[in-house]
N, C-alpha and C. Protein backbone atom coordinates (compact mmCIF):
# COMPACT_ATOMS: atom_id res chain seq x y z
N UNK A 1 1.64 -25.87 -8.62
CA UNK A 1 2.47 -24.69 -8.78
C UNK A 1 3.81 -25.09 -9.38
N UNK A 2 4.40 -24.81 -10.51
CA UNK A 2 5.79 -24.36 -11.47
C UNK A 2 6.62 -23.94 -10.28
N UNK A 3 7.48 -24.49 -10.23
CA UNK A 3 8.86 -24.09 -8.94
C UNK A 3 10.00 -23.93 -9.85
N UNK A 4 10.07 -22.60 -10.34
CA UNK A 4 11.17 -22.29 -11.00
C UNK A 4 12.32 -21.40 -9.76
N UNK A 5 13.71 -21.68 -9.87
CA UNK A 5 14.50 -20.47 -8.68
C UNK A 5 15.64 -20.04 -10.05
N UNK A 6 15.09 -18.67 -9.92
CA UNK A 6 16.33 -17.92 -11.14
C UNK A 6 17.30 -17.35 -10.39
N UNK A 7 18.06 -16.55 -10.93
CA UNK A 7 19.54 -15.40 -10.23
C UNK A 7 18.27 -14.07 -10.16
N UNK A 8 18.97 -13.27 -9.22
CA UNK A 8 18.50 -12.19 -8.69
C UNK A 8 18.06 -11.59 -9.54
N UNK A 9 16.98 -10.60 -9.43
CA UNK A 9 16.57 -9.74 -10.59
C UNK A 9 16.31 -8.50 -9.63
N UNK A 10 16.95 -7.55 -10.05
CA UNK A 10 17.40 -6.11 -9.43
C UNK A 10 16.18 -5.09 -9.84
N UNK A 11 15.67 -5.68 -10.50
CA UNK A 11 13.95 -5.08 -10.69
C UNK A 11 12.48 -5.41 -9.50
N UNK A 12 13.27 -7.12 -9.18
CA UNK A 12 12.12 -7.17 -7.78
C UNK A 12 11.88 -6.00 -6.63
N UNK A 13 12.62 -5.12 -6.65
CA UNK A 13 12.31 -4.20 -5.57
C UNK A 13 11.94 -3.33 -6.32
N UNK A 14 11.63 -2.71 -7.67
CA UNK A 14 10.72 -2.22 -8.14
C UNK A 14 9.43 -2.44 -8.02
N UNK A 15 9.46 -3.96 -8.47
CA UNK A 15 8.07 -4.66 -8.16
C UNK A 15 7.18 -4.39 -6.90
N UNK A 16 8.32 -4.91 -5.64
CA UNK A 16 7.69 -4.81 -4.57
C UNK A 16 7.64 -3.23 -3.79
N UNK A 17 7.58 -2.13 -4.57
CA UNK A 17 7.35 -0.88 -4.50
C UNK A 17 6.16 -0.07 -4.83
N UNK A 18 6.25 -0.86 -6.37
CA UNK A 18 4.79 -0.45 -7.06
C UNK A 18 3.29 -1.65 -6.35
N UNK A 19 3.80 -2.57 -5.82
CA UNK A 19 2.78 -3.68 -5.16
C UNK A 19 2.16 -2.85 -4.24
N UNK A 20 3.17 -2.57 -3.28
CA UNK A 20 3.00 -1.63 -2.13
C UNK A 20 2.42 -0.40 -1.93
N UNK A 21 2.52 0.47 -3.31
CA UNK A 21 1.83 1.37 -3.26
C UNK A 21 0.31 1.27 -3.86
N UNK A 22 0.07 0.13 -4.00
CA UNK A 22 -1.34 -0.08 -4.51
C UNK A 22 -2.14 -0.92 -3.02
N UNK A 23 -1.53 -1.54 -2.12
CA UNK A 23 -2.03 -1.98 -0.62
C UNK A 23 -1.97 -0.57 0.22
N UNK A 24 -0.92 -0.05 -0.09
CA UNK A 24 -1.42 1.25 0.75
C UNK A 24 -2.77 2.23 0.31
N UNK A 25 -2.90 2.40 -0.61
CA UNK A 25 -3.86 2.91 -0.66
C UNK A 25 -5.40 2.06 -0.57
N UNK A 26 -5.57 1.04 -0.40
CA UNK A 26 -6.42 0.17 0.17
C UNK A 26 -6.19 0.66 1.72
N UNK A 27 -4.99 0.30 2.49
CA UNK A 27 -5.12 0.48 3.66
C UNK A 27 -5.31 1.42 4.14
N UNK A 28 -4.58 2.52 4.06
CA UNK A 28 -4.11 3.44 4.53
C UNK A 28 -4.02 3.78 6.20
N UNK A 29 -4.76 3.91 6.73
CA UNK A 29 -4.18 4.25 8.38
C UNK A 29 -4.13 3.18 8.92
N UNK A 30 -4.62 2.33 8.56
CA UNK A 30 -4.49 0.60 9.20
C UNK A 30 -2.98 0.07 9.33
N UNK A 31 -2.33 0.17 7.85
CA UNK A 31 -1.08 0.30 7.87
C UNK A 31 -0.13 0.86 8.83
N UNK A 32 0.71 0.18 9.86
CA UNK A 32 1.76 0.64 10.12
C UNK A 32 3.04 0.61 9.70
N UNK A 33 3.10 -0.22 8.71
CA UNK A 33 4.65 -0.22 7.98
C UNK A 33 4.90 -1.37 7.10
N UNK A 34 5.22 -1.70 5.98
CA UNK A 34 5.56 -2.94 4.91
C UNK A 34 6.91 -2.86 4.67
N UNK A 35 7.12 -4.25 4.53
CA UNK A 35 8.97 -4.51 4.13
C UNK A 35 8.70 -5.58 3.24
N UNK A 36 9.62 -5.36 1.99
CA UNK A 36 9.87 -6.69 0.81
C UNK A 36 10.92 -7.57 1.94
N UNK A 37 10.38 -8.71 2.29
CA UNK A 37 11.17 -9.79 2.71
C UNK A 37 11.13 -10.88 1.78
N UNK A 38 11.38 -11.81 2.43
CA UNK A 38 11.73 -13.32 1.15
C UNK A 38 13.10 -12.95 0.47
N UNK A 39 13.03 -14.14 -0.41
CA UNK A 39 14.37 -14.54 -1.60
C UNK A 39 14.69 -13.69 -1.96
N UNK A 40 13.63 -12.44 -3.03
CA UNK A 40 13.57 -11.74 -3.46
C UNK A 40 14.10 -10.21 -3.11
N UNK A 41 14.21 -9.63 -1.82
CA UNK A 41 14.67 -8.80 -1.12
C UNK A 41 16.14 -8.89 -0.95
N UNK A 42 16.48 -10.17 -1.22
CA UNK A 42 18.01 -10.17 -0.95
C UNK A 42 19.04 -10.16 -1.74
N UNK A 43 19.90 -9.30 -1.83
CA UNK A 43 20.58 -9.36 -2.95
C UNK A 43 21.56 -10.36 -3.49
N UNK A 44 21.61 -11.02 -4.71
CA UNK A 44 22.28 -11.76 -5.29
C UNK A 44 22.20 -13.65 -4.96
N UNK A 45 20.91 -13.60 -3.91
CA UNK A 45 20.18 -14.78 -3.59
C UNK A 45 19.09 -15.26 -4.90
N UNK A 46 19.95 -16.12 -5.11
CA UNK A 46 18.58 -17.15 -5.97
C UNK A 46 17.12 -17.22 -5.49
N UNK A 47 16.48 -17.08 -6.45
CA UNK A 47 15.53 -17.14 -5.86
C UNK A 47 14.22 -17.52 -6.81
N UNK A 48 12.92 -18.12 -6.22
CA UNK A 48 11.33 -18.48 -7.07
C UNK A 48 11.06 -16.42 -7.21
N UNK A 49 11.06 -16.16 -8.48
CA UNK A 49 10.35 -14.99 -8.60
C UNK A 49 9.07 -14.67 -7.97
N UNK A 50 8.85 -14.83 -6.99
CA UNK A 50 7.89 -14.13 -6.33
C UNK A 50 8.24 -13.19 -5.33
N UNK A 51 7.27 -12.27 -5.53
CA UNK A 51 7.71 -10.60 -4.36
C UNK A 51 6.94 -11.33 -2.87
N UNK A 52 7.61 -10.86 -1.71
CA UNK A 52 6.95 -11.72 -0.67
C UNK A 52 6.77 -9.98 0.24
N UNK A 53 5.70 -9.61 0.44
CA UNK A 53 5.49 -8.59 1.28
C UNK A 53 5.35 -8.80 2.59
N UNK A 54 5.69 -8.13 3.81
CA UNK A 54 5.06 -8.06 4.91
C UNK A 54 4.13 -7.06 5.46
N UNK A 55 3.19 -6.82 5.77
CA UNK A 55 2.55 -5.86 6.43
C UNK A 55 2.67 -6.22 7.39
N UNK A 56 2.70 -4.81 8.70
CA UNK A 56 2.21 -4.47 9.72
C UNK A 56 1.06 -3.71 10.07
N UNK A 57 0.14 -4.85 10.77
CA UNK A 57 -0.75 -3.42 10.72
C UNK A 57 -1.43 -3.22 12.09
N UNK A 58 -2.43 -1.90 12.43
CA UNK A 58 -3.15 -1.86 13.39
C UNK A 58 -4.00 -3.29 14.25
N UNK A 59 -4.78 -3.60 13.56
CA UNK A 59 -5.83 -4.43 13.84
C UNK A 59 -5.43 -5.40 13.09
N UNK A 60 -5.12 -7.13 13.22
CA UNK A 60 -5.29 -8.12 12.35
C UNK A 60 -6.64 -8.39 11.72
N UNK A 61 -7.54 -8.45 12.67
CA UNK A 61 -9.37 -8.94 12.57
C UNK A 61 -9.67 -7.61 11.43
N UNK A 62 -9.09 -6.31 11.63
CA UNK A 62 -10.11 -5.48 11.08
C UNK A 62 -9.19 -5.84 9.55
N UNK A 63 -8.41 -6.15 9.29
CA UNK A 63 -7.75 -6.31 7.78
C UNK A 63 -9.16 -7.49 7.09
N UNK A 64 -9.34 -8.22 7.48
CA UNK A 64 -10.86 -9.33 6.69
C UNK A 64 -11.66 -8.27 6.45
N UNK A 65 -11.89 -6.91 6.40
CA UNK A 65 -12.96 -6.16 6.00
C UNK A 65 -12.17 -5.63 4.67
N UNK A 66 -11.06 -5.90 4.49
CA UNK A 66 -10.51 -5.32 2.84
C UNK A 66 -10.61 -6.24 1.87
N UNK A 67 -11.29 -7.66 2.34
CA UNK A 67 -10.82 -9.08 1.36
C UNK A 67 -11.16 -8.38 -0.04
N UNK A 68 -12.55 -7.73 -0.37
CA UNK A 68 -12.58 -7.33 -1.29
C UNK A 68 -11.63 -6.47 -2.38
N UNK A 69 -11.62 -5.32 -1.57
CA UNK A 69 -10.04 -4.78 -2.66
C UNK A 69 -9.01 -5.53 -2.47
N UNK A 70 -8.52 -6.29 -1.59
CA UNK A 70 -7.41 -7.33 -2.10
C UNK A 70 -7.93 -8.27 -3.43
N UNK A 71 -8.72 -8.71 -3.33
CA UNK A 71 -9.26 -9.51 -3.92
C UNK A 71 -9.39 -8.71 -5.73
N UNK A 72 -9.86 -7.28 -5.95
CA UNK A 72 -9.56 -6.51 -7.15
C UNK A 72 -8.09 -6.30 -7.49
N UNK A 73 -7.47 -6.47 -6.55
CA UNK A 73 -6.04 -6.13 -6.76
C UNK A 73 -5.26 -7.98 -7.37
N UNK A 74 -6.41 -8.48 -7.56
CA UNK A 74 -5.75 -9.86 -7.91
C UNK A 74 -5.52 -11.08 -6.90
N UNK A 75 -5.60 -10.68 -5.82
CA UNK A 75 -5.41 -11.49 -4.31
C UNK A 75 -6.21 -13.01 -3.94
N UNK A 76 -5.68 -13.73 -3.82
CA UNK A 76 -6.61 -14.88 -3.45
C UNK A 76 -6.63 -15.10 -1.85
N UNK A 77 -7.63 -14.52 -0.72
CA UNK A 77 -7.65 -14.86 0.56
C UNK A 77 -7.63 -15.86 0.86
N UNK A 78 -6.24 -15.93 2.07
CA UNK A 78 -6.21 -17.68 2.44
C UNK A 78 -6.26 -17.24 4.06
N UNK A 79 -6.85 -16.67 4.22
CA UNK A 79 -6.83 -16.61 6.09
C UNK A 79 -5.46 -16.75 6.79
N UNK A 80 -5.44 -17.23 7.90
CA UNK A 80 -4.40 -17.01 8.77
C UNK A 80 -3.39 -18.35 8.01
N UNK A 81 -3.67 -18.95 6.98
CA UNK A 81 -3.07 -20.44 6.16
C UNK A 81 -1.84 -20.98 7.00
N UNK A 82 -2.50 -21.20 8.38
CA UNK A 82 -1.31 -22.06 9.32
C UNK A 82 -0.37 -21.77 9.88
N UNK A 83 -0.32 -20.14 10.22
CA UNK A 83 0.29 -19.41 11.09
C UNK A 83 -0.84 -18.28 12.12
N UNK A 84 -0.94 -18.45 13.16
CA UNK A 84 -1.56 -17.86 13.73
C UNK A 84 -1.46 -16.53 13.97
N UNK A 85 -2.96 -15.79 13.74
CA UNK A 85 -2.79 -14.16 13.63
C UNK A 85 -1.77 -13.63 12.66
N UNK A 86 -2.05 -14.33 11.32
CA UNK A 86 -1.44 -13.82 10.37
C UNK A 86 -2.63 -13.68 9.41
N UNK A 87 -2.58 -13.09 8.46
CA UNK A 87 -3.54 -13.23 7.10
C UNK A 87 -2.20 -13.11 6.41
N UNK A 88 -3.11 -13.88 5.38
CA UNK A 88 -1.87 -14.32 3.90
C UNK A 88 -2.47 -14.32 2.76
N UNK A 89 -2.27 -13.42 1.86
CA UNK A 89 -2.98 -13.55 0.59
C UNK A 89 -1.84 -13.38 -0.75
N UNK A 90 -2.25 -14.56 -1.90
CA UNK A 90 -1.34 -14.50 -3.13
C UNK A 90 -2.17 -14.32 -4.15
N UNK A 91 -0.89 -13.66 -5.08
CA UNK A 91 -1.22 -13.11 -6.30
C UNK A 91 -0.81 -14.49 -7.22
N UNK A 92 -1.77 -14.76 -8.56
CA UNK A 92 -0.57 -15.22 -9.70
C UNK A 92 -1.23 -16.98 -9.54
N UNK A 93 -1.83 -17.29 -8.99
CA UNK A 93 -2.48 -18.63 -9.08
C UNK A 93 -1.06 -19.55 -9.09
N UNK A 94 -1.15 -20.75 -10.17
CA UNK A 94 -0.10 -21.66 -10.41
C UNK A 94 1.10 -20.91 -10.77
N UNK A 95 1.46 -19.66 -11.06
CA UNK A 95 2.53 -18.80 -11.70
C UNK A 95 2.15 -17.21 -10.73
N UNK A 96 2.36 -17.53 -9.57
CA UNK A 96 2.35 -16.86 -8.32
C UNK A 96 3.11 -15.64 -8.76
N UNK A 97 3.12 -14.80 -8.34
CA UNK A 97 4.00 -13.25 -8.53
C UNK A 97 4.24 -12.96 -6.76
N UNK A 98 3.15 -12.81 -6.23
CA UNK A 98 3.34 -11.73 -5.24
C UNK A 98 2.75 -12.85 -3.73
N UNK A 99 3.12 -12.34 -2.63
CA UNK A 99 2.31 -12.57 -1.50
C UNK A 99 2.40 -12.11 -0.28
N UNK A 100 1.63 -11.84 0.55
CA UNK A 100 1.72 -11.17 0.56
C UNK A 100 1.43 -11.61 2.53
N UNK A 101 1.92 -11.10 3.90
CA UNK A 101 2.01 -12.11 4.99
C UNK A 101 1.92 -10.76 5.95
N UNK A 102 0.26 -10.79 6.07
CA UNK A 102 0.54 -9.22 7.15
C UNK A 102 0.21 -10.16 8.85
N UNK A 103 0.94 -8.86 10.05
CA UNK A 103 0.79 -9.35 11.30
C UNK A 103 0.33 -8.17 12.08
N UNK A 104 0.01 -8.04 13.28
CA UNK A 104 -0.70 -7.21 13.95
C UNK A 104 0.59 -6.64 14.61
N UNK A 105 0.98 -5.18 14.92
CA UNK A 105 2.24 -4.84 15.27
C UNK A 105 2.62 -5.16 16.50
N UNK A 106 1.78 -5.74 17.22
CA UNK A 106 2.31 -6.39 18.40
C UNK A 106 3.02 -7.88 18.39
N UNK A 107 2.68 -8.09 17.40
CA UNK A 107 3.15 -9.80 17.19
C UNK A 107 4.63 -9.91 16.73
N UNK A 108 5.46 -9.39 17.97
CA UNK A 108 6.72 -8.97 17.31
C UNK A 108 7.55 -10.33 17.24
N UNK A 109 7.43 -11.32 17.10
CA UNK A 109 7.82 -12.75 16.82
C UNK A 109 8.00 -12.85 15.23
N UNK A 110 6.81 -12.93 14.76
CA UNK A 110 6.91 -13.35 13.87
C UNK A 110 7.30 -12.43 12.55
N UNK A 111 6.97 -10.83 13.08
CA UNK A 111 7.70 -9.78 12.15
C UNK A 111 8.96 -9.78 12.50
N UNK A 112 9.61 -10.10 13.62
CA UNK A 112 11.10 -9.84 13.72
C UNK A 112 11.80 -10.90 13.01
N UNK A 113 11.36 -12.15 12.92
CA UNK A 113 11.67 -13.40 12.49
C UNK A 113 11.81 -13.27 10.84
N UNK A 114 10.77 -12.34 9.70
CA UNK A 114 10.98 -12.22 8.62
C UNK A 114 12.20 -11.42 8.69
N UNK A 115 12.26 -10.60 9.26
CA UNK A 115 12.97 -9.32 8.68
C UNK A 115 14.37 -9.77 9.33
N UNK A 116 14.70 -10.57 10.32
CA UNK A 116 16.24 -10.92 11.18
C UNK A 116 16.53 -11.51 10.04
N UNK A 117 16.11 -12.86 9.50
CA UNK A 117 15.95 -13.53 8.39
C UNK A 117 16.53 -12.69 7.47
N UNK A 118 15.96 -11.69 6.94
CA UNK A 118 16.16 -11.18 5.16
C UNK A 118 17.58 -10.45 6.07
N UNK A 119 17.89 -10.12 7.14
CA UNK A 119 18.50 -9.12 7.49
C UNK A 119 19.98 -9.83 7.49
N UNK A 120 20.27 -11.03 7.80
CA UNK A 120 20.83 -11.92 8.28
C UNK A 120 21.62 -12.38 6.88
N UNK A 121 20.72 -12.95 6.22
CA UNK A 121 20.88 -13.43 5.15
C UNK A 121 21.96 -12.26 4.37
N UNK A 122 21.30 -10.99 4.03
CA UNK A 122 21.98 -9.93 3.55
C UNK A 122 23.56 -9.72 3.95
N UNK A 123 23.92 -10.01 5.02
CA UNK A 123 25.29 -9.84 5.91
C UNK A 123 26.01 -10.77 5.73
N UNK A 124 25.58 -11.83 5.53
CA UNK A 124 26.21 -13.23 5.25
C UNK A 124 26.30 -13.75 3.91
N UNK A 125 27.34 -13.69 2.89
CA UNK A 125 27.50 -14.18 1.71
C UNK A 125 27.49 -15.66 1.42
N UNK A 126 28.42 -16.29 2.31
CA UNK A 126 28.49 -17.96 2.03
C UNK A 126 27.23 -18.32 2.40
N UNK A 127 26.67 -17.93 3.61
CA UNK A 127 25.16 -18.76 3.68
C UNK A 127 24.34 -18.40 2.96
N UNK A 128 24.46 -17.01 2.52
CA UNK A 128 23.27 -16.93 1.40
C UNK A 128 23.27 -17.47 0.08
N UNK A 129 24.36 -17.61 -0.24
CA UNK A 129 25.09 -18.39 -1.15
C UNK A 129 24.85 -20.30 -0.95
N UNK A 130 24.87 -20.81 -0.06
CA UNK A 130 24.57 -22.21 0.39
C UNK A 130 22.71 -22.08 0.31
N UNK A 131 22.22 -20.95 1.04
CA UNK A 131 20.40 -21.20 0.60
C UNK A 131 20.13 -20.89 -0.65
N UNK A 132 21.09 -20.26 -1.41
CA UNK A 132 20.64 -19.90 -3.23
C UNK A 132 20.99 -21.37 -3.79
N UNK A 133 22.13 -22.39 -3.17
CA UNK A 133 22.16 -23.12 -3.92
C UNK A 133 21.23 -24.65 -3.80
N UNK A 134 20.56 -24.68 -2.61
CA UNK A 134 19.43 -25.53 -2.05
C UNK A 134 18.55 -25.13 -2.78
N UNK A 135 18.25 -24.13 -2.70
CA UNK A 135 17.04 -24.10 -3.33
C UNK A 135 17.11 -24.37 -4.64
N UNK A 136 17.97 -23.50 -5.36
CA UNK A 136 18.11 -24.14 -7.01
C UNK A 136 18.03 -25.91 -7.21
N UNK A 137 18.67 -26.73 -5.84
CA UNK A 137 18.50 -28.44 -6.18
C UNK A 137 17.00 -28.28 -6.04
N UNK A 138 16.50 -27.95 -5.35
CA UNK A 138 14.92 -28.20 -4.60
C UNK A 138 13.97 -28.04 -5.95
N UNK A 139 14.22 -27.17 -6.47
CA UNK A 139 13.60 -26.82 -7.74
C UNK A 139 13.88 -27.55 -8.59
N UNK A 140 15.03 -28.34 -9.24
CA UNK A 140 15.27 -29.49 -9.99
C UNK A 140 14.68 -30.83 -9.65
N UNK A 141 15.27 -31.03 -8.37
CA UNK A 141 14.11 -31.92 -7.67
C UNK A 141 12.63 -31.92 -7.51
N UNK A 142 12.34 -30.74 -7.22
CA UNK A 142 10.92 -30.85 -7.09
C UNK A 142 10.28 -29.92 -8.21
N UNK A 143 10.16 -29.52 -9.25
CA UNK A 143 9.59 -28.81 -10.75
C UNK A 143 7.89 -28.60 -9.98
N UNK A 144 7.62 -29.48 -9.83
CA UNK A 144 5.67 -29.23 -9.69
C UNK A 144 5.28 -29.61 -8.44
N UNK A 145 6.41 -29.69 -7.26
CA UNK A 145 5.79 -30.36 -6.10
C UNK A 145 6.67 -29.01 -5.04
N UNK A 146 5.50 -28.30 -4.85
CA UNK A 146 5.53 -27.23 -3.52
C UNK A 146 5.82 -27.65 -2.40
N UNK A 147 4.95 -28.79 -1.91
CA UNK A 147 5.51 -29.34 -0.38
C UNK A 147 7.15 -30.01 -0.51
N UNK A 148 7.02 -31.06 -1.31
CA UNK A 148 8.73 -31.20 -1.24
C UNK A 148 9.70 -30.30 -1.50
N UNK A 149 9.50 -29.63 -2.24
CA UNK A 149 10.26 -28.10 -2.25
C UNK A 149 10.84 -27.06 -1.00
N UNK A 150 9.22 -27.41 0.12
CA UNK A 150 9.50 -26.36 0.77
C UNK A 150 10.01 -27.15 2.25
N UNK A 151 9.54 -28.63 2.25
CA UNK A 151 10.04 -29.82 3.58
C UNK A 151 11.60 -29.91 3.10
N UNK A 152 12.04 -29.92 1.84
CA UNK A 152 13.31 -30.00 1.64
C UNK A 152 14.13 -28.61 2.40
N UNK A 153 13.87 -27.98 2.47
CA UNK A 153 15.00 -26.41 2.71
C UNK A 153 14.14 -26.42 4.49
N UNK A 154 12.64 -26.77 4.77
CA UNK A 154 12.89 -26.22 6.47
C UNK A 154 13.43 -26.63 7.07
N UNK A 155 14.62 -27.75 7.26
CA UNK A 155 15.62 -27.33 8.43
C UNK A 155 16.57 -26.21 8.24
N UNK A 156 16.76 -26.33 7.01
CA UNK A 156 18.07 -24.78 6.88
C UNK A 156 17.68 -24.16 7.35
N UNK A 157 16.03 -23.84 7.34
CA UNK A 157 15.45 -22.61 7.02
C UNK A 157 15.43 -22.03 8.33
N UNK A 158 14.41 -22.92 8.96
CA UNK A 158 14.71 -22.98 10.83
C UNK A 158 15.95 -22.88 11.37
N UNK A 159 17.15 -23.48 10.92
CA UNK A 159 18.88 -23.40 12.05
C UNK A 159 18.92 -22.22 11.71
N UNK A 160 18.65 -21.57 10.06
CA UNK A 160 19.30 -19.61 10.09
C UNK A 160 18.22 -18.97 10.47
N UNK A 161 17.04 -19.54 10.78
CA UNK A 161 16.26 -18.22 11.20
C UNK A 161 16.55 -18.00 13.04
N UNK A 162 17.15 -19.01 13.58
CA UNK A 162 17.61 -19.13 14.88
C UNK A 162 18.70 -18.22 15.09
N UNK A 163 20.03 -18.52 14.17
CA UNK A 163 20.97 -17.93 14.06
C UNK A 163 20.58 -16.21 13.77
N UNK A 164 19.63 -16.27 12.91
CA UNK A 164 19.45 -14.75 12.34
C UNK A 164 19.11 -13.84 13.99
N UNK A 165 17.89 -14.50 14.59
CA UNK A 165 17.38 -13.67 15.47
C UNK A 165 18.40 -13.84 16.45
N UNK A 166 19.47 -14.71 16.73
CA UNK A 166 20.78 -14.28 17.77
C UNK A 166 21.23 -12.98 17.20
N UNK A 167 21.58 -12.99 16.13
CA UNK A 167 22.29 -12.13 15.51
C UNK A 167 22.05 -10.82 15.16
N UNK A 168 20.41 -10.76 15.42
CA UNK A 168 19.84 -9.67 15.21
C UNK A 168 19.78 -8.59 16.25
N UNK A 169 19.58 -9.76 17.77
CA UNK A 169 19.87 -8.75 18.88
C UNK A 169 21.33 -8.69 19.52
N UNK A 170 21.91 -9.21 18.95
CA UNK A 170 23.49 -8.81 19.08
C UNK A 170 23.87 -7.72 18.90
N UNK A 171 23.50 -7.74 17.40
CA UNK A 171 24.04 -6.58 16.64
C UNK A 171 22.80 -5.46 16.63
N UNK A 172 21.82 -4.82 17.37
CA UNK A 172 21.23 -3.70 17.42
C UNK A 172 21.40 -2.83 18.40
């Protein structure tokens, strides 16, 4: 995979609008709710052009009965890919676009954890500003290597996602 991190593009939430309305209609009542999280959701954060979706949905198990229309919609199924009771599926092969990280609405860990995250990030300029600029080294450093890319930034990634979810039930 190409590890490019550009400046914001104020069109990704177009993207991840029109994405969305093409999983909803695959899902439809299964769906309980999607949010653009990741790089991309945040404004004026550097970021790898890819749209990062979350679903929530009814049933985790009953979502493996859509692999197919994900799969027309461009999707490559990677199962729960090392997070438990998640499904994860990407668009875009080596030049990734989309991906896409649904959870069962009870699994409020790991949906609160994206969204404190993007939420966190949004409120905070210098740190978002310090993860736009890691990542831009990470990407110079690492051009074709995904794992060093992504072992380079998880401690940041982990101390603000700690900080985020303090901060999240602080402030609600």
């Amino acid at each position: 995979m190409n590890i490019t991190v550009v400046e914001h593009n104020p069109k990704w939430k177009y993207e991840y609008s029109k994405e969305v309305k093409l999983i909803e209609e695959i899902l439809q009542k299964e769906l309980v709710n999607s949010f653009h999280i990741g790089s991309t959701s945040i404004p004026d954060l550097k970021a790898k052009p890819i749209i990062d979706i979350l679903l929530v949905v009814n049933d985790i198990k009953t979502l493996d009965d859509y692999s197919q229309q994900f799969e027309k919609l461009g999707y490559e199924i990677m199962g729960e890919f090392g997070i438990k009771q998640r499904r994860y599926y990407r668009k875009g092969g080596n030049n990734r676009t989309h991906q896409v990280h649904a959870f069962q609405y009870d699994n409020i860990q790991d949906i609160e954890r994206h969204l404190s995250f993007r939420n966190y990030l949004c409120q905070n300029p210098e740190i978002r500003k310090q993860y736009g600029e890691l990542k831009a080294k990470l990407a110079r450093k690492f051009p074709n290597n995904i794992n060093g890319y992504s072992n380079g930034k998880d401690k940041f990634v982990k101390t603000i996602e700690k900080e985020a979810l303090k901060w999240h039930w602080f402030n609600r």
